[in-house]
Protein backbone atom coordinates (compact mmCIF):
# COMPACT_ATOMS: atom_id res chain seq x y z
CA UNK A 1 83.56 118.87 105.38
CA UNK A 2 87.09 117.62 104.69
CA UNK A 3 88.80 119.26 107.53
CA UNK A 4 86.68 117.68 109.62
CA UNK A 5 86.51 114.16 108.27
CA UNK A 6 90.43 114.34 108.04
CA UNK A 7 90.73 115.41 111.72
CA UNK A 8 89.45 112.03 112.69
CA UNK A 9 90.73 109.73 109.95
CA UNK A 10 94.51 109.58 108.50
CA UNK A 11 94.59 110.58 104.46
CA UNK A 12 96.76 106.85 104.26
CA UNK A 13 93.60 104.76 106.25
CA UNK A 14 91.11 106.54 104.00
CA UNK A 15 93.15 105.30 100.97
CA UNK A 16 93.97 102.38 102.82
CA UNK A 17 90.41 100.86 103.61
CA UNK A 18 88.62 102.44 100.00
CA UNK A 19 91.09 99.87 98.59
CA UNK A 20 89.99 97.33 100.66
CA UNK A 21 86.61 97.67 100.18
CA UNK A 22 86.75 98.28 96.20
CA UNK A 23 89.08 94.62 96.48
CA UNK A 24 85.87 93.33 98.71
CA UNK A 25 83.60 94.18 95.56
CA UNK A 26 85.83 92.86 92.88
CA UNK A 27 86.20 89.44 95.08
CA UNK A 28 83.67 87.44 93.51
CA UNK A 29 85.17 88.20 90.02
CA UNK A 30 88.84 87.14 91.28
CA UNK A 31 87.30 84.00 92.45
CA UNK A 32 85.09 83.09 89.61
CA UNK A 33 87.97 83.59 87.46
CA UNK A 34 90.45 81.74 89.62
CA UNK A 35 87.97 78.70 89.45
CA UNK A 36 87.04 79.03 86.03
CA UNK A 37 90.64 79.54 84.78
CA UNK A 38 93.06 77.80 87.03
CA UNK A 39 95.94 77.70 84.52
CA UNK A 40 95.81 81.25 83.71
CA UNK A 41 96.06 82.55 87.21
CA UNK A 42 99.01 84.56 86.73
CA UNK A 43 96.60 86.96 84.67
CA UNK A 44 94.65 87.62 87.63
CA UNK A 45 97.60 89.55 89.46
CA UNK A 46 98.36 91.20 86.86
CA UNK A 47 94.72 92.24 86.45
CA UNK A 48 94.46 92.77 90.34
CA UNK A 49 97.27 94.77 90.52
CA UNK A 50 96.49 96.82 87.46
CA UNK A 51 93.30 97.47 88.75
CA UNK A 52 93.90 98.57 92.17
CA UNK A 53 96.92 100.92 90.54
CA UNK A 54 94.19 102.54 88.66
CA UNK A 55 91.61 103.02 91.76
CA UNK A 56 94.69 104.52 93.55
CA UNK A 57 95.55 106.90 90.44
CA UNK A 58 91.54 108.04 90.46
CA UNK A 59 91.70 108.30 94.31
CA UNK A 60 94.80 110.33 94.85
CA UNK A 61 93.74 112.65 92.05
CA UNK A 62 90.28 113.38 93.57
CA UNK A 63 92.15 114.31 96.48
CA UNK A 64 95.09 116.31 95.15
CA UNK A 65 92.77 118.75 92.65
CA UNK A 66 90.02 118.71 95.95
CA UNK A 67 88.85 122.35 96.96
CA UNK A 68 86.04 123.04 98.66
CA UNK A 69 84.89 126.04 96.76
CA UNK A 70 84.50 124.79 93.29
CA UNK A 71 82.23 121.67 92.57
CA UNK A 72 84.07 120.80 89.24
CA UNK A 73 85.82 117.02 89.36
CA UNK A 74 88.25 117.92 86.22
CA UNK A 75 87.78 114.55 85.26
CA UNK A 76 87.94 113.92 81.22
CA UNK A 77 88.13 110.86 79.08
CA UNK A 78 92.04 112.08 78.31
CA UNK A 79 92.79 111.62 82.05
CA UNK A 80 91.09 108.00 82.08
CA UNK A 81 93.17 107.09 79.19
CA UNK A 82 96.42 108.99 80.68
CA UNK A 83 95.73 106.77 83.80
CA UNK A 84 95.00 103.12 81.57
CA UNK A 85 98.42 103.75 79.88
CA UNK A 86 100.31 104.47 83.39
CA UNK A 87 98.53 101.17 85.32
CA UNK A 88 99.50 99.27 82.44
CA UNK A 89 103.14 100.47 82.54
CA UNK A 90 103.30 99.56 86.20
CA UNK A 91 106.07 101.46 87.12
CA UNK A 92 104.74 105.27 85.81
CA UNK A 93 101.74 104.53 87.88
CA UNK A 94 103.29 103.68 91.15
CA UNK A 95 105.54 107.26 90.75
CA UNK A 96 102.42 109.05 89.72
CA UNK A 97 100.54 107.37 93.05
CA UNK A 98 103.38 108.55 94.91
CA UNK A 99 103.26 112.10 93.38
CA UNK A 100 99.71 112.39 94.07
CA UNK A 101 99.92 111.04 97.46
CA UNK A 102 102.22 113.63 98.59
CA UNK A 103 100.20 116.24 96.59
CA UNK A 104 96.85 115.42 98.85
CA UNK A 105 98.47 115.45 102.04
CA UNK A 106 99.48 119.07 101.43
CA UNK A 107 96.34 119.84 99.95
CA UNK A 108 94.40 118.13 102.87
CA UNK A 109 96.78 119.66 105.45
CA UNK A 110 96.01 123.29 104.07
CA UNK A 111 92.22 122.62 105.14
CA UNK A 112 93.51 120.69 108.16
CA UNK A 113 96.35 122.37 109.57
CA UNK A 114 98.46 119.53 110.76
């Protein structure tokens, strides 16, 4: 199922328009916040841009550990925690993104092939 979903869509425009639509959901909270607290709208990068590091940390993972064989996740509450303490420290989470990211494109390209 992966190779061929993958042999139609890029791995960076699957990642590219899930964080577009999971920004599309979280809209109505940005703006109710925005209106609500107008003075305090620097918070709501900060909480945009934490949150979207943490969808990409989830996403990237699911695809970097994917394998079509075993129906395990290896999800645990140690990784969500790993992954709150990297999106809060900005900078560990945009290296682990990019770690990941290069991880699922040679995982993805093994089922693939280019």
């Amino acid at each position: 199922m992966l190779e061929v979903y993958f042999k139609k869509v890029d791995f960076k425009d699957k990642i590219y328009k899930n964080v577009i639509f999971f920004n599309a959901l979280l809209s109505p909270t940005y703006i109710v916040f925005f209106i609500l607290n107008f003075n305090e709208s620097l918070y709501l990068l900060y909480y945009i841009f934490f949150m979207n590091c943490y969808f990409l940390l989830i996403l990237t993972r699911k695809y970097k550990l994917y394998h079509h064989h075993e129906k395990t996740n290896y999800f645990s509450i140690a990784v969500f925690i790993e992954y709150f303490a990297y999106s809060i420290t900005i900078i560990p989470a945009l290296i682990m993104i990019r770690l990941n990211t290069k991880e699922a494109q040679q995982n993805i390209s093994k089922y693939v092939g280019n």
